[in-house]
PDB file of N, CA and C in Angstrom:
ATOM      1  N   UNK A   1       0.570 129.192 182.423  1.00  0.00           N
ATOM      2  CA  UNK A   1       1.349 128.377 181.518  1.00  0.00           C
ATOM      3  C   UNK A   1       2.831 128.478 181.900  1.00  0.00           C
ATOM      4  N   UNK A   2       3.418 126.949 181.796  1.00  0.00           N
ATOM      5  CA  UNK A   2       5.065 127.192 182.734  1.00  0.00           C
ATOM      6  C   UNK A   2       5.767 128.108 181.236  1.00  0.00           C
ATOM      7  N   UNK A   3       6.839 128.931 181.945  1.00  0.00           N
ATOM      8  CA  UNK A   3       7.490 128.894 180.973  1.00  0.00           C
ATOM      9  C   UNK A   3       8.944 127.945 180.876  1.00  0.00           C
ATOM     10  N   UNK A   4       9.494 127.584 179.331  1.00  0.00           N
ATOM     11  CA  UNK A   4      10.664 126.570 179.530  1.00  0.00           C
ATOM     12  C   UNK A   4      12.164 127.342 179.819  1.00  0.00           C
ATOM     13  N   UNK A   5      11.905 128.342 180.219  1.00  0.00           N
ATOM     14  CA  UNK A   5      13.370 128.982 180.549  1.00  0.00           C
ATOM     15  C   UNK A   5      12.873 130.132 182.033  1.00  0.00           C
ATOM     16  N   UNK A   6      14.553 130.120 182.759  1.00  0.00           N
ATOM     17  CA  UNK A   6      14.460 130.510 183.851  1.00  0.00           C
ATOM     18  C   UNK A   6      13.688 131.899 184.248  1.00  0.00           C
ATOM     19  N   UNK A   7      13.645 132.574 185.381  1.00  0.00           N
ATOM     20  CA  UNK A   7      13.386 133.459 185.375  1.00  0.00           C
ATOM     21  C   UNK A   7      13.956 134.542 184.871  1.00  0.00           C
ATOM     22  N   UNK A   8      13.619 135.363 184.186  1.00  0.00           N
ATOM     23  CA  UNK A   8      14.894 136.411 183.908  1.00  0.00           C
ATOM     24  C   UNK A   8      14.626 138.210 184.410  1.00  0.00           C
ATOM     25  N   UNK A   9      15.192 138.561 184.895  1.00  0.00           N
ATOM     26  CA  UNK A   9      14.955 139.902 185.596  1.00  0.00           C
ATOM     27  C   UNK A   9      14.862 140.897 184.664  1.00  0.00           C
ATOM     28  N   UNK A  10      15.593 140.986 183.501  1.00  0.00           N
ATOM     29  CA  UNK A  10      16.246 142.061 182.167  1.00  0.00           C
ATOM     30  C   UNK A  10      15.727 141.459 180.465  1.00  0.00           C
ATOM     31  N   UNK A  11      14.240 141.430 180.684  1.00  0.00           N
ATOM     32  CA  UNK A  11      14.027 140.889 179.795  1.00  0.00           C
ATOM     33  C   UNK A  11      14.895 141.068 177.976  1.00  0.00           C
ATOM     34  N   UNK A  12      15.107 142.584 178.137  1.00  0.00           N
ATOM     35  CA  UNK A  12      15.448 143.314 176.720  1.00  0.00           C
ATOM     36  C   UNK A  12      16.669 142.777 176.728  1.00  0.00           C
ATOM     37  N   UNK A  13      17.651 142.542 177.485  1.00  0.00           N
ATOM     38  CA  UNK A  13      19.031 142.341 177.453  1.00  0.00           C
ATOM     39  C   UNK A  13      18.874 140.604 177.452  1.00  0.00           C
ATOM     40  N   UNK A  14      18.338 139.752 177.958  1.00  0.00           N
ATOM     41  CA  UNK A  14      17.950 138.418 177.470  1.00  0.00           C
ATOM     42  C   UNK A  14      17.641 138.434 176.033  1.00  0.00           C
ATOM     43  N   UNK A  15      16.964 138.821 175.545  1.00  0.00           N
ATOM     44  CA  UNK A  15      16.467 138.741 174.357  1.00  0.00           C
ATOM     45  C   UNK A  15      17.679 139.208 173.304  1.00  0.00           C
ATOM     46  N   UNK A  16      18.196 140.517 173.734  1.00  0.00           N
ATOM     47  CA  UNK A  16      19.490 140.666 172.603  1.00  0.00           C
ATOM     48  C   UNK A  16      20.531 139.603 172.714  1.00  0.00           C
ATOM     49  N   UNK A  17      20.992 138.895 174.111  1.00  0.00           N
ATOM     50  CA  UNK A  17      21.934 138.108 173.865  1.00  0.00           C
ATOM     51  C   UNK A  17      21.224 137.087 173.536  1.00  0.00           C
ATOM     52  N   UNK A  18      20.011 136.586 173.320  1.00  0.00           N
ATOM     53  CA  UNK A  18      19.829 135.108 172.723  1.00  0.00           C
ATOM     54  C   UNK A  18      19.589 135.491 171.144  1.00  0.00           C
ATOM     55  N   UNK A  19      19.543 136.796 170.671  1.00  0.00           N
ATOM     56  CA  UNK A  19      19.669 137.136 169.142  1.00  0.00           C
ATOM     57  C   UNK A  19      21.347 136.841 168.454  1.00  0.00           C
ATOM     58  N   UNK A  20      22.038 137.456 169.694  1.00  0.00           N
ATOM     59  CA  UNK A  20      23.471 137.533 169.267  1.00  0.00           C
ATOM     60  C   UNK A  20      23.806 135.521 169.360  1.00  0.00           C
ATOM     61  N   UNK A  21      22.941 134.872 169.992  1.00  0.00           N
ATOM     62  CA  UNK A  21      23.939 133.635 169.472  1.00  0.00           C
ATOM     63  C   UNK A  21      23.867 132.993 171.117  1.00  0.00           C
ATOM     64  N   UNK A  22      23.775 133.611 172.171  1.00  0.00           N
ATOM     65  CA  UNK A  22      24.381 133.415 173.787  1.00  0.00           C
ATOM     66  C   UNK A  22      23.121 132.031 173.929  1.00  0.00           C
ATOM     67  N   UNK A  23      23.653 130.899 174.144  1.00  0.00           N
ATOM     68  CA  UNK A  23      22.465 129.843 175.030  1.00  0.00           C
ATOM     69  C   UNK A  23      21.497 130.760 176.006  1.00  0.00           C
ATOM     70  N   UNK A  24      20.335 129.719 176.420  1.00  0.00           N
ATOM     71  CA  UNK A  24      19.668 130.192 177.372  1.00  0.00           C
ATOM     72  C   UNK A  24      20.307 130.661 178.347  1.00  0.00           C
ATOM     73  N   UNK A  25      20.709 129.990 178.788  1.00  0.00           N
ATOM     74  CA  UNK A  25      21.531 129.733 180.498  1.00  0.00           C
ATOM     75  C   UNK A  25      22.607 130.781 180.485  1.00  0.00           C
ATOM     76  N   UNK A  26      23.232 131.332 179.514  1.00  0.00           N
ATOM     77  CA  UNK A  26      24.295 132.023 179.407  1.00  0.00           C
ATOM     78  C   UNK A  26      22.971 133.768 178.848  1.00  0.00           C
ATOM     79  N   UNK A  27      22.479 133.941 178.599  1.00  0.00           N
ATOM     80  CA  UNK A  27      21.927 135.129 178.242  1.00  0.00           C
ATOM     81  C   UNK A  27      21.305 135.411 179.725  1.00  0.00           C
ATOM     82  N   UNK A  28      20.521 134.419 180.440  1.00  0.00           N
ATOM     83  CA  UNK A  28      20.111 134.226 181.628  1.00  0.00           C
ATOM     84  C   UNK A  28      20.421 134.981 182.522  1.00  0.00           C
ATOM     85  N   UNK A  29      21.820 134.297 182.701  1.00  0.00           N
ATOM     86  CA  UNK A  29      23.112 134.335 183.918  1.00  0.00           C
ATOM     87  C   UNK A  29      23.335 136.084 183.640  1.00  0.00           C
ATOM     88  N   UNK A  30      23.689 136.458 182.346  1.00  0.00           N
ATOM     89  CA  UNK A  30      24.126 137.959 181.978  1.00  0.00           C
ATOM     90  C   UNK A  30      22.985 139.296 182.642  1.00  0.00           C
ATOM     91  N   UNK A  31      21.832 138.838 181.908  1.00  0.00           N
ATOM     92  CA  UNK A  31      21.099 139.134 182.219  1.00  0.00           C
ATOM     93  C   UNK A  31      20.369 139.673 183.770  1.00  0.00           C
ATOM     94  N   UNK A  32      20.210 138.617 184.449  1.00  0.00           N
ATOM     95  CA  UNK A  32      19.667 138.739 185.713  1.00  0.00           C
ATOM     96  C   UNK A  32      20.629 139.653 186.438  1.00  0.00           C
ATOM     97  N   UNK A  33      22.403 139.419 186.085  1.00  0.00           N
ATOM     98  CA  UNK A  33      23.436 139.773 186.449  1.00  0.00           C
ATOM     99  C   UNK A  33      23.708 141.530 186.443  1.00  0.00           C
ATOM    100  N   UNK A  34      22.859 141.497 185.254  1.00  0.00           N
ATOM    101  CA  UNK A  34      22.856 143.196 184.576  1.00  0.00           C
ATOM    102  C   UNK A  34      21.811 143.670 185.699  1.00  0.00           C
ATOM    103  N   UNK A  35      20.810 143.087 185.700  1.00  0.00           N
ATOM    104  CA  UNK A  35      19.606 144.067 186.510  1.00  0.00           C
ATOM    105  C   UNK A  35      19.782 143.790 187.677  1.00  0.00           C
ATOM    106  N   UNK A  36      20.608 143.119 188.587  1.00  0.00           N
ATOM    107  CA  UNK A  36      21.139 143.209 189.945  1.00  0.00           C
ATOM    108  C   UNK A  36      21.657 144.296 190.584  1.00  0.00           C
ATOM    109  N   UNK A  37      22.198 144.533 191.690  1.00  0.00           N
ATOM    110  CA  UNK A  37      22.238 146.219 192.012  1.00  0.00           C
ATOM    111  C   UNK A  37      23.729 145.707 192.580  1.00  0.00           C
ATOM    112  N   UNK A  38      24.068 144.637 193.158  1.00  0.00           N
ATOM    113  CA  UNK A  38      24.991 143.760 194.012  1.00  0.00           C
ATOM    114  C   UNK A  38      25.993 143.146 192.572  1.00  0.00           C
ATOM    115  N   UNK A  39      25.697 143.353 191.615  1.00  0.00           N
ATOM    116  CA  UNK A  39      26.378 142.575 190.476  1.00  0.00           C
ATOM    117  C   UNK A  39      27.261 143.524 189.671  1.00  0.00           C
ATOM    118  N   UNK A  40      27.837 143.683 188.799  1.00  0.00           N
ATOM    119  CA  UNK A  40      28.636 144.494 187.554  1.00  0.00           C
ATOM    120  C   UNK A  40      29.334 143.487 186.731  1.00  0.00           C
ATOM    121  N   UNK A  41      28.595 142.972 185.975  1.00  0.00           N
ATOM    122  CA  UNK A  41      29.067 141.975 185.053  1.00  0.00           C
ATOM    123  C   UNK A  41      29.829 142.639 183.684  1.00  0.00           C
ATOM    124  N   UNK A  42      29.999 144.044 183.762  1.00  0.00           N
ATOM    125  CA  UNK A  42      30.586 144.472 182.486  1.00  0.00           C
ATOM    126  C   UNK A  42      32.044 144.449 183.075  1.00  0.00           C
ATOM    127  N   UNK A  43      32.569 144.595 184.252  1.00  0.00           N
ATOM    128  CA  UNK A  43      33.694 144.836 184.905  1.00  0.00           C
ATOM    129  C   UNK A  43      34.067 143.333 184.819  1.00  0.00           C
ATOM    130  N   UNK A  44      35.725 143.424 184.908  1.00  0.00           N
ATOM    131  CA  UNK A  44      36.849 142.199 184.687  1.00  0.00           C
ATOM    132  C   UNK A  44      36.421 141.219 185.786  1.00  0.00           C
ATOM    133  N   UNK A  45      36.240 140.729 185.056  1.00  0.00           N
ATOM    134  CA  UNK A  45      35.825 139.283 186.515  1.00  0.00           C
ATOM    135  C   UNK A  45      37.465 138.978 186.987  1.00  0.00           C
ATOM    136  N   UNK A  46      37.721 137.581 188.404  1.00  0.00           N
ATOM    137  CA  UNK A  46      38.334 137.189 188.684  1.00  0.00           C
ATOM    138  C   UNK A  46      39.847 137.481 188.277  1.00  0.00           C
ATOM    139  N   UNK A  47      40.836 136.614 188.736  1.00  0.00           N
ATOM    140  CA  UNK A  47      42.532 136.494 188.188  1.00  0.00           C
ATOM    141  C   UNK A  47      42.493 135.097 188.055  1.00  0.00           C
ATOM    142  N   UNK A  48      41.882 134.205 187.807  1.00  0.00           N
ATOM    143  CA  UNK A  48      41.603 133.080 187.237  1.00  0.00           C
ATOM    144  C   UNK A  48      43.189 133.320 186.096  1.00  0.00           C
ATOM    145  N   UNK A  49      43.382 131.930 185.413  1.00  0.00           N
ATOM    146  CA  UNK A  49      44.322 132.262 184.469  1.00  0.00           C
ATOM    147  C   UNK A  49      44.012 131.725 183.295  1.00  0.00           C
ATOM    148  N   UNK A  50      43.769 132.461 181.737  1.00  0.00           N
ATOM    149  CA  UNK A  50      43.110 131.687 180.906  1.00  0.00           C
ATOM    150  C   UNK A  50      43.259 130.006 180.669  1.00  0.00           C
ATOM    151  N   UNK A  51      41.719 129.595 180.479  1.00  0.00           N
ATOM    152  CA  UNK A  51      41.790 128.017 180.377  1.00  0.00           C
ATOM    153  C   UNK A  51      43.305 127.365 179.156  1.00  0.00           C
ATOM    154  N   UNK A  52      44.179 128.135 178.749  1.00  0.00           N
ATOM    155  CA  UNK A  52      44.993 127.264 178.030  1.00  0.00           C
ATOM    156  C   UNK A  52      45.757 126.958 178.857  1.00  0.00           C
ATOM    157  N   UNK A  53      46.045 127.512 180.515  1.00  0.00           N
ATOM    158  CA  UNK A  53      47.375 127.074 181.326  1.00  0.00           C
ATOM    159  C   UNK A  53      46.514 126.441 182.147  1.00  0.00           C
ATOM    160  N   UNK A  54      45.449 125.757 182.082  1.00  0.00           N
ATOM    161  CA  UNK A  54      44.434 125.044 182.854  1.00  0.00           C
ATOM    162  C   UNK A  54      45.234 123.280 182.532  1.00  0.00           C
ATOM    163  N   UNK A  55      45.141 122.756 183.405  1.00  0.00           N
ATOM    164  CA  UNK A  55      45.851 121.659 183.175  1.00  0.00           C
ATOM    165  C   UNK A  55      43.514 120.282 182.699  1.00  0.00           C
ATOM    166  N   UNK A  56      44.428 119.478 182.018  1.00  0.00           N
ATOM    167  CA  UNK A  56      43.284 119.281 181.431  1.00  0.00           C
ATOM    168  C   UNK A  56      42.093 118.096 182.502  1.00  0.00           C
ATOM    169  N   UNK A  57      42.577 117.817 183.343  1.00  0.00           N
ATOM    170  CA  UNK A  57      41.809 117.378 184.631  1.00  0.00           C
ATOM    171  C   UNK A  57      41.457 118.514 185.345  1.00  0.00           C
ATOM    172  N   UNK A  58      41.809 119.603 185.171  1.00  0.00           N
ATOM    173  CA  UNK A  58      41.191 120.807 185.729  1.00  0.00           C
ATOM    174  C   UNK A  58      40.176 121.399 184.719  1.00  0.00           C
ATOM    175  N   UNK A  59      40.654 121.115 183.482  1.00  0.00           N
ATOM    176  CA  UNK A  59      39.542 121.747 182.717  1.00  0.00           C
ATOM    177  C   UNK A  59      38.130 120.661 183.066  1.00  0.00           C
ATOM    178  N   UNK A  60      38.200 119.336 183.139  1.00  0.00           N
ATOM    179  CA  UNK A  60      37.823 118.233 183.203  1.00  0.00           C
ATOM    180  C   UNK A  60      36.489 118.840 184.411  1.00  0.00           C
ATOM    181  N   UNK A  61      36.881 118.648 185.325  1.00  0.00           N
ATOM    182  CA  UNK A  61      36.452 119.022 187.028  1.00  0.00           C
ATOM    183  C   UNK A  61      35.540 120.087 186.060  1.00  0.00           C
ATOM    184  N   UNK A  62      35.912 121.305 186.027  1.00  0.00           N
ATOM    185  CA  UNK A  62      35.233 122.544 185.648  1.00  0.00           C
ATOM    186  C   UNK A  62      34.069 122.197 184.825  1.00  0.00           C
ATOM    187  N   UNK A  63      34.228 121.503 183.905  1.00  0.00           N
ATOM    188  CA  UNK A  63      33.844 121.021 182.616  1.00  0.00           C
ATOM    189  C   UNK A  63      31.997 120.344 183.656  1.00  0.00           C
ATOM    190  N   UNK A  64      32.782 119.496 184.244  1.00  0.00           N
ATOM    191  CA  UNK A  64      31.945 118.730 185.353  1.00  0.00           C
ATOM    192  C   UNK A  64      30.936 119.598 186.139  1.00  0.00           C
ATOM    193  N   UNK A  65      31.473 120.712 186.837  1.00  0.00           N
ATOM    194  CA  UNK A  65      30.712 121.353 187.779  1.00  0.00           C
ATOM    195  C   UNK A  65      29.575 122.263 186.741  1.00  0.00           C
ATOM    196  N   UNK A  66      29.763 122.352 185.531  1.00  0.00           N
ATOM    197  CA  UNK A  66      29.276 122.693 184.438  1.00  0.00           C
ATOM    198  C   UNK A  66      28.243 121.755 184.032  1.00  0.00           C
ATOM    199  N   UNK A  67      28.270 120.658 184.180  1.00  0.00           N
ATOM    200  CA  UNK A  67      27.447 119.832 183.674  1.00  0.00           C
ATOM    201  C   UNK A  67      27.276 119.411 182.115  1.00  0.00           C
ATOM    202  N   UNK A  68      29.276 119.894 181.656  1.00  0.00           N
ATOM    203  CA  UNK A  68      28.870 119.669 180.186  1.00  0.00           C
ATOM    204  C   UNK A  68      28.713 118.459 179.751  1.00  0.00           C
ATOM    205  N   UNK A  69      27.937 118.064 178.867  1.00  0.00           N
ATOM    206  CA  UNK A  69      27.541 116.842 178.036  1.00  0.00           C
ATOM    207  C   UNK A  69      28.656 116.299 177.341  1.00  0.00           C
ATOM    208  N   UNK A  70      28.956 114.958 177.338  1.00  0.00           N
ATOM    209  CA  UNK A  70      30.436 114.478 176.418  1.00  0.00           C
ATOM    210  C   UNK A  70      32.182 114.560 176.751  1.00  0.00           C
ATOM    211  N   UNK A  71      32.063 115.210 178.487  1.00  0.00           N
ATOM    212  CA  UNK A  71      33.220 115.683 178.479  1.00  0.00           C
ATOM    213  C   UNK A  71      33.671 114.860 178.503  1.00  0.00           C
ATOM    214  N   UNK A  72      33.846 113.891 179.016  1.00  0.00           N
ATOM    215  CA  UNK A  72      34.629 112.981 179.248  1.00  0.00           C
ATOM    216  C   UNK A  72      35.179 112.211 177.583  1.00  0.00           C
ATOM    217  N   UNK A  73      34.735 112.371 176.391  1.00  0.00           N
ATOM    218  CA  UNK A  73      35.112 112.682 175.239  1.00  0.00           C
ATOM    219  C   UNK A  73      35.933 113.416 174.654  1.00  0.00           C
ATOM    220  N   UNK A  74      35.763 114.393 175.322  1.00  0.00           N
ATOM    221  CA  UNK A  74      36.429 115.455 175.141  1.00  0.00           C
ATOM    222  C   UNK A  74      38.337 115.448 174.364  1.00  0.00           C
ATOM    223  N   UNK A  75      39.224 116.129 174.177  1.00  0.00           N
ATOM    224  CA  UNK A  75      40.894 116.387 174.757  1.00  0.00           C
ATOM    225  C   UNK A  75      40.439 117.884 175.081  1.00  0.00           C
ATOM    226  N   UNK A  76      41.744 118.032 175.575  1.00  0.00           N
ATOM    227  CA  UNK A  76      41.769 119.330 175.909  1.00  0.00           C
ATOM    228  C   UNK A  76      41.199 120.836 175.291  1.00  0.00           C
ATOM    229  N   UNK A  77      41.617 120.720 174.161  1.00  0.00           N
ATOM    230  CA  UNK A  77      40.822 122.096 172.967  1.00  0.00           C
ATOM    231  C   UNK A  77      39.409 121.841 173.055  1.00  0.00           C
ATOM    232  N   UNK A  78      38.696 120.420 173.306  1.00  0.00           N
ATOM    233  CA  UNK A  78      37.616 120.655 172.605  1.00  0.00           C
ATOM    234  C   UNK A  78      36.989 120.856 174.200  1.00  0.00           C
ATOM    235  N   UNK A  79      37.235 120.679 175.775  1.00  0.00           N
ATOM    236  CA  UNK A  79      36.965 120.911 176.995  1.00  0.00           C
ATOM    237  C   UNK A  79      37.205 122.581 176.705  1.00  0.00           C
ATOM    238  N   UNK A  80      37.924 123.158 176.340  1.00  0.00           N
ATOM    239  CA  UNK A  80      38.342 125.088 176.310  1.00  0.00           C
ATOM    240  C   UNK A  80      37.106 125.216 175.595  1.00  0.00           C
ATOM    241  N   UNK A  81      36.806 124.671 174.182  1.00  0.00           N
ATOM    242  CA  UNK A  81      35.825 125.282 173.231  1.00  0.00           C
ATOM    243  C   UNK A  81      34.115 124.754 174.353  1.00  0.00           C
ATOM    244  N   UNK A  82      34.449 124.198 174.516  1.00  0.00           N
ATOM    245  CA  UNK A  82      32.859 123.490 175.556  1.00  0.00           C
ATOM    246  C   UNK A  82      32.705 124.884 176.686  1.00  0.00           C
ATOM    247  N   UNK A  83      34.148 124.808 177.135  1.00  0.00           N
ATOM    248  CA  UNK A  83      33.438 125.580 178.199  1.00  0.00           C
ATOM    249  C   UNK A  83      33.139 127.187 178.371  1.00  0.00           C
ATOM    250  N   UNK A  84      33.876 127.523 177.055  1.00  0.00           N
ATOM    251  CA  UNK A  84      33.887 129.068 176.327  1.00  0.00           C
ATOM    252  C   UNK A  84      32.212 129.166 175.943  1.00  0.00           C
ATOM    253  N   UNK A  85      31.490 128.219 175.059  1.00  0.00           N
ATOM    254  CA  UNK A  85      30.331 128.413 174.799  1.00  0.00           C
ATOM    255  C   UNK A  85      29.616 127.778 175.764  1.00  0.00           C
ATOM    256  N   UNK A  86      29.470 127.926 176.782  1.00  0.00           N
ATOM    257  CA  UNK A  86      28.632 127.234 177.718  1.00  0.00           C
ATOM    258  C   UNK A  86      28.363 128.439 178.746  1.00  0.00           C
TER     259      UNK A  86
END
């Protein structure tokens, strides 16, 4: 029987972040990330600079490579709030 969500490596840690609220795709991503040996997802990611000095065709693009739904609807706050929960 298929299942409708990806593979996940860390089942227990999938399951707490889809209790806490996290989408599939985002408990997923954490997840698989945690039980990797090559990964440390608790450590500071990137020097990226928070999305408010993101100019909003950049949030746009991002928004895009994301595949969020409506962006193009979007202004700017509601592209930050899209791509924070995504």
């Amino acid at each position: 029987m298929a299942k409708d969500r990806p593979s996940i490596k860390d089942e227990e840690t999938y399951e707490a972040l889809r209790k806490d609220g996290a989408s599939k795709q985002k408990a997923a991503r954490i997840a698989n990330a945690q039980a990797s040996d090559d990964q440390d997802p608790s450590r500071k990611g990137g020097k990226a600079p928070p999305y408010e000095e993101w100019t909003k065709d950049e949030l746009y693009e991002r928004a895009q490579e994301l595949d969020v739904e409506g962006r193009s609807d979007m202004d700017k706050s509601e592209l930050i709030e899209a791509l924070r929960n995504t």
